[in-house]
PDB file of N, CA and C in Angstrom:
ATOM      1  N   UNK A   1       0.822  -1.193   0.000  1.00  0.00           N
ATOM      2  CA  UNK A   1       0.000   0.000   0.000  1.00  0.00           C
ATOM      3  C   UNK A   1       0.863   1.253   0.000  1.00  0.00           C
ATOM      4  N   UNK A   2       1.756   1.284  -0.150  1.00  0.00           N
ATOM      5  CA  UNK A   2       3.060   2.225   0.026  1.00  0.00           C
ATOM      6  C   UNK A   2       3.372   3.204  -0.867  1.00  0.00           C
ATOM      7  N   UNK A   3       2.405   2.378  -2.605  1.00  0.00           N
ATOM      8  CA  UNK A   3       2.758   2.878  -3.510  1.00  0.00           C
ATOM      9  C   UNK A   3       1.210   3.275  -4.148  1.00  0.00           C
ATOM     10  N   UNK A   4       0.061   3.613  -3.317  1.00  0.00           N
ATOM     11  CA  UNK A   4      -1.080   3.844  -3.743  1.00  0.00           C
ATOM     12  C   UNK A   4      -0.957   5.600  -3.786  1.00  0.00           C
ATOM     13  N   UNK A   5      -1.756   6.055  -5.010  1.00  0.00           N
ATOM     14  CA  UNK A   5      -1.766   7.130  -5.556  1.00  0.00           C
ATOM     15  C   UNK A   5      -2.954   7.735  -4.582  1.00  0.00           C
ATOM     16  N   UNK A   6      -3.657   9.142  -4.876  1.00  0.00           N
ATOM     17  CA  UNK A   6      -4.243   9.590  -4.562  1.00  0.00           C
ATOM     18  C   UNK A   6      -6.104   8.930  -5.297  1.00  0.00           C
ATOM     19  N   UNK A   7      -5.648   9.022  -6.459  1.00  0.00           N
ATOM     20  CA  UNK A   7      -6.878   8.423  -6.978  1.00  0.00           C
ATOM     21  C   UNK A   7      -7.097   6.702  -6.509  1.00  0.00           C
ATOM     22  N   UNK A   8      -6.362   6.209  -6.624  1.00  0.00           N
ATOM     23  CA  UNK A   8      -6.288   4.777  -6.007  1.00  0.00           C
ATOM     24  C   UNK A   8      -6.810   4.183  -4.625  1.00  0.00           C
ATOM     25  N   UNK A   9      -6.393   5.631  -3.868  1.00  0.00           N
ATOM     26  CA  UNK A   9      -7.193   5.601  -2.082  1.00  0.00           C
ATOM     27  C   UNK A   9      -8.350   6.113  -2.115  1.00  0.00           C
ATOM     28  N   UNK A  10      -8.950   6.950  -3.270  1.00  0.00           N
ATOM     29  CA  UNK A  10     -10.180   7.567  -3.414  1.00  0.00           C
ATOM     30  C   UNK A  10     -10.986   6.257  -3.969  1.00  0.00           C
ATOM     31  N   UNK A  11     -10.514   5.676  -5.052  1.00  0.00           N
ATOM     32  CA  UNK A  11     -11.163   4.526  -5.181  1.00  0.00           C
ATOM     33  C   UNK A  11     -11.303   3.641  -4.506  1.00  0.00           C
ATOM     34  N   UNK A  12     -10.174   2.965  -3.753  1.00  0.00           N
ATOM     35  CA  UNK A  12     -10.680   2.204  -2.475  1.00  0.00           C
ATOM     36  C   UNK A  12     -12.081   3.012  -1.312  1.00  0.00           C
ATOM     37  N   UNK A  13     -11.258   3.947  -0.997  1.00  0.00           N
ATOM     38  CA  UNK A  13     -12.412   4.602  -0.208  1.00  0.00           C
ATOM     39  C   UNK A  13     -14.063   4.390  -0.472  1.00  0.00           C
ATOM     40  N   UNK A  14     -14.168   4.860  -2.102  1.00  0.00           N
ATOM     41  CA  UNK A  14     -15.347   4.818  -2.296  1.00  0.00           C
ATOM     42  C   UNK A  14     -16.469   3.081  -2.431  1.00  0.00           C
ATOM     43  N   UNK A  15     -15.121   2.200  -2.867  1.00  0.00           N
ATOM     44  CA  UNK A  15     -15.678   1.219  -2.983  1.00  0.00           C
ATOM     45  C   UNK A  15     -15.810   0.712  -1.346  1.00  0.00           C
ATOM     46  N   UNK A  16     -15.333   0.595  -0.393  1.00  0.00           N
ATOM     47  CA  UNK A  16     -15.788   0.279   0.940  1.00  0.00           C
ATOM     48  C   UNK A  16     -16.753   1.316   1.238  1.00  0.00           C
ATOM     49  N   UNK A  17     -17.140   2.625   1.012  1.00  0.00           N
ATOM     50  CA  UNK A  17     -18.449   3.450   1.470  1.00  0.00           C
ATOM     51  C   UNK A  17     -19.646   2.553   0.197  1.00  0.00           C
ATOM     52  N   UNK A  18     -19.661   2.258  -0.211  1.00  0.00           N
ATOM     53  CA  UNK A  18     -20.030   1.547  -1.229  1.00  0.00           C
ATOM     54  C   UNK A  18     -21.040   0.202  -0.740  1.00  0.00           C
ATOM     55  N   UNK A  19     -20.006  -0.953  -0.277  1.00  0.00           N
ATOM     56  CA  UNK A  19     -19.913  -1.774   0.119  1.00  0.00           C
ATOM     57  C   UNK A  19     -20.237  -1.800   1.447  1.00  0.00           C
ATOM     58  N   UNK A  20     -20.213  -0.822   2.084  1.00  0.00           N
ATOM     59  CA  UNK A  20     -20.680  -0.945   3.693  1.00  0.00           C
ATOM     60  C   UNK A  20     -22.169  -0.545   3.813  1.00  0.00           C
ATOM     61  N   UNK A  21     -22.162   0.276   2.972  1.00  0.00           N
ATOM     62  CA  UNK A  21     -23.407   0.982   2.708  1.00  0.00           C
ATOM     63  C   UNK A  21     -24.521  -0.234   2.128  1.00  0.00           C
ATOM     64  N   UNK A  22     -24.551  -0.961   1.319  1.00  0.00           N
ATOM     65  CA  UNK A  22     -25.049  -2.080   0.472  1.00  0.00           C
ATOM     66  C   UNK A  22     -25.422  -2.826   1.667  1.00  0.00           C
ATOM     67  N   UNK A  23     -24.382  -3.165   2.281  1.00  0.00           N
ATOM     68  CA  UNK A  23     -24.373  -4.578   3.577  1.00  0.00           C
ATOM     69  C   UNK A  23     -25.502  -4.022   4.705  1.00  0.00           C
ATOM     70  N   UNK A  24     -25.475  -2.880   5.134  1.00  0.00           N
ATOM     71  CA  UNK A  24     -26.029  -1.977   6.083  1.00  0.00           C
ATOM     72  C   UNK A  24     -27.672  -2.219   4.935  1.00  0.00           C
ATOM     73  N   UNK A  25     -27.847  -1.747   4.241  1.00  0.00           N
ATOM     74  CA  UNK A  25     -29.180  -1.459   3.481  1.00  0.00           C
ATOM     75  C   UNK A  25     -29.796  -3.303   3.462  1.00  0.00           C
ATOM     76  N   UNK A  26     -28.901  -3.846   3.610  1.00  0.00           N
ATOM     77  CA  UNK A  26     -29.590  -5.499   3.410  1.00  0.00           C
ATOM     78  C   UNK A  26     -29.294  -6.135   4.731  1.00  0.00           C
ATOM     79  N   UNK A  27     -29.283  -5.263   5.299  1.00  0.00           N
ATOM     80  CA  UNK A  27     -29.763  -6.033   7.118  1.00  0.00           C
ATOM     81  C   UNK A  27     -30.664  -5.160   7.770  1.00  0.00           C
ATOM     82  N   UNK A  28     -31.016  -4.053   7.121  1.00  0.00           N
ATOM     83  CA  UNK A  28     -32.059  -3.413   7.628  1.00  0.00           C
ATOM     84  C   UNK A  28     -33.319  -4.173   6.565  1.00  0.00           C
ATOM     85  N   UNK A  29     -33.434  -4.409   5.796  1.00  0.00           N
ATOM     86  CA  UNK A  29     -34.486  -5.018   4.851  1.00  0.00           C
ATOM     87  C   UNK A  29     -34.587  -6.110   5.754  1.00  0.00           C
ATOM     88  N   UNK A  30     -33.566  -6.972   6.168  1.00  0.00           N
ATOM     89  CA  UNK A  30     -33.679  -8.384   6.708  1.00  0.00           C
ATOM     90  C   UNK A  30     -34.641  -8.067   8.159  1.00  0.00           C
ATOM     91  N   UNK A  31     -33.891  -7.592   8.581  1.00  0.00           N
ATOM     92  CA  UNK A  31     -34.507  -7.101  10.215  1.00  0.00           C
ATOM     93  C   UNK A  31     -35.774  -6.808  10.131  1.00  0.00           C
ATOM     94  N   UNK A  32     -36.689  -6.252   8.778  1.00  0.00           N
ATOM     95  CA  UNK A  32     -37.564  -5.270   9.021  1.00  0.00           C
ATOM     96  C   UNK A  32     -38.755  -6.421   8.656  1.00  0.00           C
ATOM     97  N   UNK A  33     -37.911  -7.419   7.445  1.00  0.00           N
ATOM     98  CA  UNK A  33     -38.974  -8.533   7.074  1.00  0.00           C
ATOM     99  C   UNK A  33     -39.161  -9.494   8.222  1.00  0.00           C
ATOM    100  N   UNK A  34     -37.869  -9.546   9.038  1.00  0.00           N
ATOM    101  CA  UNK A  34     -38.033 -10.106  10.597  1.00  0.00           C
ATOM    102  C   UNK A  34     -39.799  -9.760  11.059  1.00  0.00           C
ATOM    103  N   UNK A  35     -39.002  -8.336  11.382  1.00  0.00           N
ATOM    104  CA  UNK A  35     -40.442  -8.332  12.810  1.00  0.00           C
ATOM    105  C   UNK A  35     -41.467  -8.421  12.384  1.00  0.00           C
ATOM    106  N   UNK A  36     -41.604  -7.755  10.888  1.00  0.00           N
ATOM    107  CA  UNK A  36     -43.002  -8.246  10.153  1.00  0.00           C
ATOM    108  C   UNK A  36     -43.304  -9.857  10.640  1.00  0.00           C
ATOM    109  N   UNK A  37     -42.507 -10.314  10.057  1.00  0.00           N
ATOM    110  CA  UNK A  37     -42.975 -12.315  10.170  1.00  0.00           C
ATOM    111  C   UNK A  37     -43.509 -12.370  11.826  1.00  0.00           C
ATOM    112  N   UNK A  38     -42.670 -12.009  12.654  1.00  0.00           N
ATOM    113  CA  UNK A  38     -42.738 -12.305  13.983  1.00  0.00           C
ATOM    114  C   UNK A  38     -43.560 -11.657  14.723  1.00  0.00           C
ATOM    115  N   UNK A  39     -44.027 -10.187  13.806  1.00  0.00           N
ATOM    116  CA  UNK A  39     -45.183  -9.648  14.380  1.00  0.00           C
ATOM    117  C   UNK A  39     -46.558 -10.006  14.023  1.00  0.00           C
ATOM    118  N   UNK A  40     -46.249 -10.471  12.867  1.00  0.00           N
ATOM    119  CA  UNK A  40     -47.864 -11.030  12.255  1.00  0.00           C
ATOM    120  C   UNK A  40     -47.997 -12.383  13.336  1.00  0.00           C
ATOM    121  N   UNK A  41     -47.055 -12.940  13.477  1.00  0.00           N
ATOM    122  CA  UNK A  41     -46.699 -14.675  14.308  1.00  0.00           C
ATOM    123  C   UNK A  41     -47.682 -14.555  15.761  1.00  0.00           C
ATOM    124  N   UNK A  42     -47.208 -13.305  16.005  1.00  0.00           N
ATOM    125  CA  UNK A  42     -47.528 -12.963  17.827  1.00  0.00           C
ATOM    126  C   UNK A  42     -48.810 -12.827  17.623  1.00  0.00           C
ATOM    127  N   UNK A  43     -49.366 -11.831  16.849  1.00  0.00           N
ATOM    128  CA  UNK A  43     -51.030 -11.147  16.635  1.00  0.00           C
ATOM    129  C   UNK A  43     -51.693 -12.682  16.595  1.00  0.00           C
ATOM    130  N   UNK A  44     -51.157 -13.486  15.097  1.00  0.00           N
ATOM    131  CA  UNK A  44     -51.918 -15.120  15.735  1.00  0.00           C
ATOM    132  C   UNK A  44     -52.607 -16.076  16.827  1.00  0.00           C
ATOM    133  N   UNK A  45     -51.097 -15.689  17.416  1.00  0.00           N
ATOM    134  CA  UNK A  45     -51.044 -16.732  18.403  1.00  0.00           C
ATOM    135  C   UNK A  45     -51.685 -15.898  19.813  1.00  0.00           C
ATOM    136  N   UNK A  46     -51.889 -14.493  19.763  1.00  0.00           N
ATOM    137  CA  UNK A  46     -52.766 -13.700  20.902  1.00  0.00           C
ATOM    138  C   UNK A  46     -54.046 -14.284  19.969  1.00  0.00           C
ATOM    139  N   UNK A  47     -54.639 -13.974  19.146  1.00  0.00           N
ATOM    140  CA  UNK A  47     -56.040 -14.151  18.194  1.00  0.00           C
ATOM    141  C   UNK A  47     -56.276 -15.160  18.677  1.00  0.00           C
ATOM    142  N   UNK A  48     -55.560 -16.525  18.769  1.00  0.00           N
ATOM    143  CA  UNK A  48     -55.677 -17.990  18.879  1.00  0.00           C
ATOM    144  C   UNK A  48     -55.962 -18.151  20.567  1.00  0.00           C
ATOM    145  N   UNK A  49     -55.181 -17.581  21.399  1.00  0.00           N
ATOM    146  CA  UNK A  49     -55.373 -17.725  22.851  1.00  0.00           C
ATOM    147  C   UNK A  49     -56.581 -16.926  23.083  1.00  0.00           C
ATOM    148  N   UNK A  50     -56.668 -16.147  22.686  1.00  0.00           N
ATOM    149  CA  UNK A  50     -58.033 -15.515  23.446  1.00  0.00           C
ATOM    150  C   UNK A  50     -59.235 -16.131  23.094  1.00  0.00           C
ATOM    151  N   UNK A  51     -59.385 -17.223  21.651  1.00  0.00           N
ATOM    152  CA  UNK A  51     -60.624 -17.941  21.087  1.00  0.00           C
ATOM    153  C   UNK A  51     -60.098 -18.870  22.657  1.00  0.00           C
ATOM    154  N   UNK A  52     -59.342 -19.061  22.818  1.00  0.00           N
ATOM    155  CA  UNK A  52     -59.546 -20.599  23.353  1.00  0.00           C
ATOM    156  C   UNK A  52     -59.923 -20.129  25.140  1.00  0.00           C
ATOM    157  N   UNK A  53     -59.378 -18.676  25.168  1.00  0.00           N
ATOM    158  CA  UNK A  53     -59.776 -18.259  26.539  1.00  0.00           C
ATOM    159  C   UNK A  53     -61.565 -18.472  26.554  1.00  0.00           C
ATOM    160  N   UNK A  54     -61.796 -17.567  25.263  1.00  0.00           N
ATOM    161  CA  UNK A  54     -63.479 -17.386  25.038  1.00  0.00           C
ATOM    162  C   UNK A  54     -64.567 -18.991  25.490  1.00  0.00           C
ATOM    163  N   UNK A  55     -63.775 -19.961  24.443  1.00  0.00           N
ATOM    164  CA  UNK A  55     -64.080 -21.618  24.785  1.00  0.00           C
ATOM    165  C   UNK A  55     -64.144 -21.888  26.168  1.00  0.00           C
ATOM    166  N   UNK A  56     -63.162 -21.901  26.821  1.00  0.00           N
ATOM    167  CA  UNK A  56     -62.899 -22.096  28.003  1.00  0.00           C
ATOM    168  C   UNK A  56     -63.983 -21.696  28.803  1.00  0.00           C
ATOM    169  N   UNK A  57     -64.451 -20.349  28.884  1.00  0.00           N
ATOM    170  CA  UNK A  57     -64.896 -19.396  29.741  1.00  0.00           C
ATOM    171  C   UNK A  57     -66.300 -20.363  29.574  1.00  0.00           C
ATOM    172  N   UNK A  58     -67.024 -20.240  28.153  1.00  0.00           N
ATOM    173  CA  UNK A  58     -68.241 -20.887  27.996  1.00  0.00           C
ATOM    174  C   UNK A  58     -68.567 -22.140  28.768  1.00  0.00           C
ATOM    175  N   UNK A  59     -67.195 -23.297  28.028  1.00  0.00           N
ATOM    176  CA  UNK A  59     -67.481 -24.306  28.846  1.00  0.00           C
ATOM    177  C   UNK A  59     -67.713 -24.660  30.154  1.00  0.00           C
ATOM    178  N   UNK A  60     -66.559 -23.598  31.078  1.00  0.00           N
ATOM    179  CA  UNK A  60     -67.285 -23.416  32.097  1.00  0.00           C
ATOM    180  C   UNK A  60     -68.399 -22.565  32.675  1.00  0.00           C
ATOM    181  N   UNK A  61     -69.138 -21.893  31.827  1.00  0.00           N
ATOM    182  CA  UNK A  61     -70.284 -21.433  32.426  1.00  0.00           C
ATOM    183  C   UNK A  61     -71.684 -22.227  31.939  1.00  0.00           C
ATOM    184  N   UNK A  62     -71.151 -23.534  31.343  1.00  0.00           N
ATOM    185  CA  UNK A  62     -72.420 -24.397  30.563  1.00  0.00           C
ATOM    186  C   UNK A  62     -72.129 -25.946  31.897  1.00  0.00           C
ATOM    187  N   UNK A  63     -71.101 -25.478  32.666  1.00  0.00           N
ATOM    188  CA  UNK A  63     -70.980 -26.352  33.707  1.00  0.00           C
ATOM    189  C   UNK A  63     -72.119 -26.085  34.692  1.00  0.00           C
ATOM    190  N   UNK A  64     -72.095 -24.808  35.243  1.00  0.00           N
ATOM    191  CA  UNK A  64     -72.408 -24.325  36.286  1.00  0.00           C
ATOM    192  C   UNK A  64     -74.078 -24.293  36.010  1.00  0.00           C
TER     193      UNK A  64
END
């Protein structure tokens, strides 16, 4: 690296702002399709517990 020019470190430079930038933009996409999945997952599985709370509740008031 001893013998890199001025344009040569500008080009490196730009290709790692480049490249970091790219990597950064595709883990925020990843992350974001994350919580989507995991937020739609949760809303389910609350939707699903509270039918079965609702069941529950009936069955026991068709006891009594």
């Amino acid at each position: 690296m001893g013998n890199m020019e001025g344009w040569d470190i500008a080009l490196l430079a730009a290709a790692g702002y480049m490249a970091v930038t790219a990597l950064v933009r595709m883990m925020i996409r990843q992350r974001d399709r994350l919580v989507a999945e995991l937020s739609k997952e949760a809303a389910k599985q609350q939707k699903d517990n509270r039918a079965q709370q609702r069941q529950g509740e009936s069955k026991r008031r068709m006891r009594a």
